[in-house]
C-alpha atoms as a PDB file:
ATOM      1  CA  UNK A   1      96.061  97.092  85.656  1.00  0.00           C
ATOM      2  CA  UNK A   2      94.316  98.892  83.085  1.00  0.00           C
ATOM      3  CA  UNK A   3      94.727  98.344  79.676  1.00  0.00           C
ATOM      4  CA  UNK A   4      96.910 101.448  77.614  1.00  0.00           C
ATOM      5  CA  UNK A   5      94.099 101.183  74.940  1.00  0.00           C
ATOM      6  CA  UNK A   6      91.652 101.637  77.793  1.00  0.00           C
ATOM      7  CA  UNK A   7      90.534 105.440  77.504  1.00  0.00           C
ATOM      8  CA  UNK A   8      87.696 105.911  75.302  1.00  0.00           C
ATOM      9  CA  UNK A   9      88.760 109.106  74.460  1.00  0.00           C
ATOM     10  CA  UNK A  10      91.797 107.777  72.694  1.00  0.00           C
ATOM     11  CA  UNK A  11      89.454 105.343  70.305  1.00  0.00           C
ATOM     12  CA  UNK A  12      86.689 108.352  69.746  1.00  0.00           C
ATOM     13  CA  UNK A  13      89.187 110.715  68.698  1.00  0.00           C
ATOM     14  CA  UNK A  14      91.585 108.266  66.288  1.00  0.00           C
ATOM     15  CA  UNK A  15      87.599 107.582  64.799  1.00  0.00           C
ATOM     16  CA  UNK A  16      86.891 110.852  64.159  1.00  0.00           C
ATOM     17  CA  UNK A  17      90.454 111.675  62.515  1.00  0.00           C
ATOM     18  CA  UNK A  18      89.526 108.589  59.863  1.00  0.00           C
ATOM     19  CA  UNK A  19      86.130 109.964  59.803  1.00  0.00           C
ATOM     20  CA  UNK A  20      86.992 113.592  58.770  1.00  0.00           C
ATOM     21  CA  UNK A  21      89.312 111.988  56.330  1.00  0.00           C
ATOM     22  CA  UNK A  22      86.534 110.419  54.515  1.00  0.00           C
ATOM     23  CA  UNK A  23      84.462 113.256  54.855  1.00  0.00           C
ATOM     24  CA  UNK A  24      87.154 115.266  53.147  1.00  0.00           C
ATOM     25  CA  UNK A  25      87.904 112.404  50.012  1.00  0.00           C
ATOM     26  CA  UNK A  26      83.825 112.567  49.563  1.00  0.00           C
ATOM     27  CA  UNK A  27      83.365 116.302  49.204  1.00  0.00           C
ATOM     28  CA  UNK A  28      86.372 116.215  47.103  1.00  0.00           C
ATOM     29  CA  UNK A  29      85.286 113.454  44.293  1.00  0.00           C
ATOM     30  CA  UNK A  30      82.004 115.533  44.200  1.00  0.00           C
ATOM     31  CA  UNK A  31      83.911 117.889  42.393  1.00  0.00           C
ATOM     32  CA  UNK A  32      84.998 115.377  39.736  1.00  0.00           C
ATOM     33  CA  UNK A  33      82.310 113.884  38.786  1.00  0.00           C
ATOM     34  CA  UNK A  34      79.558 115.631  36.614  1.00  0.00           C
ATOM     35  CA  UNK A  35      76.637 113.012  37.884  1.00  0.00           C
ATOM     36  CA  UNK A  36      73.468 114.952  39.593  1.00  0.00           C
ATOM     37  CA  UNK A  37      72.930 111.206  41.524  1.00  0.00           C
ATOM     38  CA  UNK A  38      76.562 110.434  42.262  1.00  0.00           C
ATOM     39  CA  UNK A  39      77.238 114.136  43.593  1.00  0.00           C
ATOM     40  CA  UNK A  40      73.872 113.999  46.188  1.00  0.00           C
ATOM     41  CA  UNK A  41      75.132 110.080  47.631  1.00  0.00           C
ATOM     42  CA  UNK A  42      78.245 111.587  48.343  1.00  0.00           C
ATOM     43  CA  UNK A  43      77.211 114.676  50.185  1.00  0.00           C
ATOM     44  CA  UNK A  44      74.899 112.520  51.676  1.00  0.00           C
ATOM     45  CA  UNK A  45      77.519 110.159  52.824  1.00  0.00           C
ATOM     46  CA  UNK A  46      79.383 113.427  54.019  1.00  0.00           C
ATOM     47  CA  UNK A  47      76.864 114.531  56.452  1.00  0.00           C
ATOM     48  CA  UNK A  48      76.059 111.117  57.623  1.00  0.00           C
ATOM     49  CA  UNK A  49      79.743 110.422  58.839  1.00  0.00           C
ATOM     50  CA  UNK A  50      79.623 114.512  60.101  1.00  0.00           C
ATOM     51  CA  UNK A  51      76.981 113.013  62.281  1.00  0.00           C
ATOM     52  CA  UNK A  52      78.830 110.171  63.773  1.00  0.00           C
ATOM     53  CA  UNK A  53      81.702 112.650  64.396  1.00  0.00           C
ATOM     54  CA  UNK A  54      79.122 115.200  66.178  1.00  0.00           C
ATOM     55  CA  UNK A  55      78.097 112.211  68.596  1.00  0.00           C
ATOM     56  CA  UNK A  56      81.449 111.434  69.255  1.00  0.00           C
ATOM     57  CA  UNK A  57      82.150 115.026  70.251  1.00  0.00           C
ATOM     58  CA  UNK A  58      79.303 114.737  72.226  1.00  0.00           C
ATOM     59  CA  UNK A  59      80.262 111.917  73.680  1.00  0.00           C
ATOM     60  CA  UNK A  60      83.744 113.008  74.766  1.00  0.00           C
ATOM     61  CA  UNK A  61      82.101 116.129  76.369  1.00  0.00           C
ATOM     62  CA  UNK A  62      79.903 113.735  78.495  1.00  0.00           C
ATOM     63  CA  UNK A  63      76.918 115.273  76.605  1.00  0.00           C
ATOM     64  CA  UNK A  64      73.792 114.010  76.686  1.00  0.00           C
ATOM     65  CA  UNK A  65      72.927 115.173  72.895  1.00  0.00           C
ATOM     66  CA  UNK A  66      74.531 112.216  71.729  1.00  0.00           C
ATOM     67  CA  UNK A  67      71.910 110.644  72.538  1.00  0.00           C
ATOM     68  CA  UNK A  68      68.999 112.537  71.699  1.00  0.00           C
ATOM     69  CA  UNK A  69      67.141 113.388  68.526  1.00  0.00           C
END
C-alpha cells in the first residue's frame, strides 16, 4: 500500500508555497532597509529560491528544463 505522503506532487507544491513565502518576506525587507549590500543579498536570495520554484514547476510538468542549463 502506498504511502498518503507518497505523490511527489504533494511535497513539490507544499515547497514551493514556503518558497514563495520567503520570496515574498525578502523583497519586502528590501524595502526597509536603506543598505546598497543588504538590498542586492536579498534580491539575490529572491531569485535564487525563484529558481528552485521554476525547477519544481518543471518538474511537476515532467519537463526536462529542470534539468538543463
Amino acid at each position: 500500500m502506498a504511502h498518503p505522503d507518497g505523490n511527489p506532487a504533494h511535497h513539490t507544491q507544499k515547497m514551493k508555497g514556503e518558497l514563495n513565502a520567503i520570496i515574498d518576506h525578502l523583497r519586502e525587507d528590501i524595502t526597509k532597509v536603506d543598505d546598497p549590500q543588504f538590498k542586492a543579498m536579498f534580491e539575490t536570495s529572491a531569485e535564487v529560491l525563484g529558481g528552485l520554484v521554476k525547477a519544481f514547476t518543471h518538474y511537476e510538468q515532467k519537463s526536462e528544463a529542470a534539468w538543463k542549463g
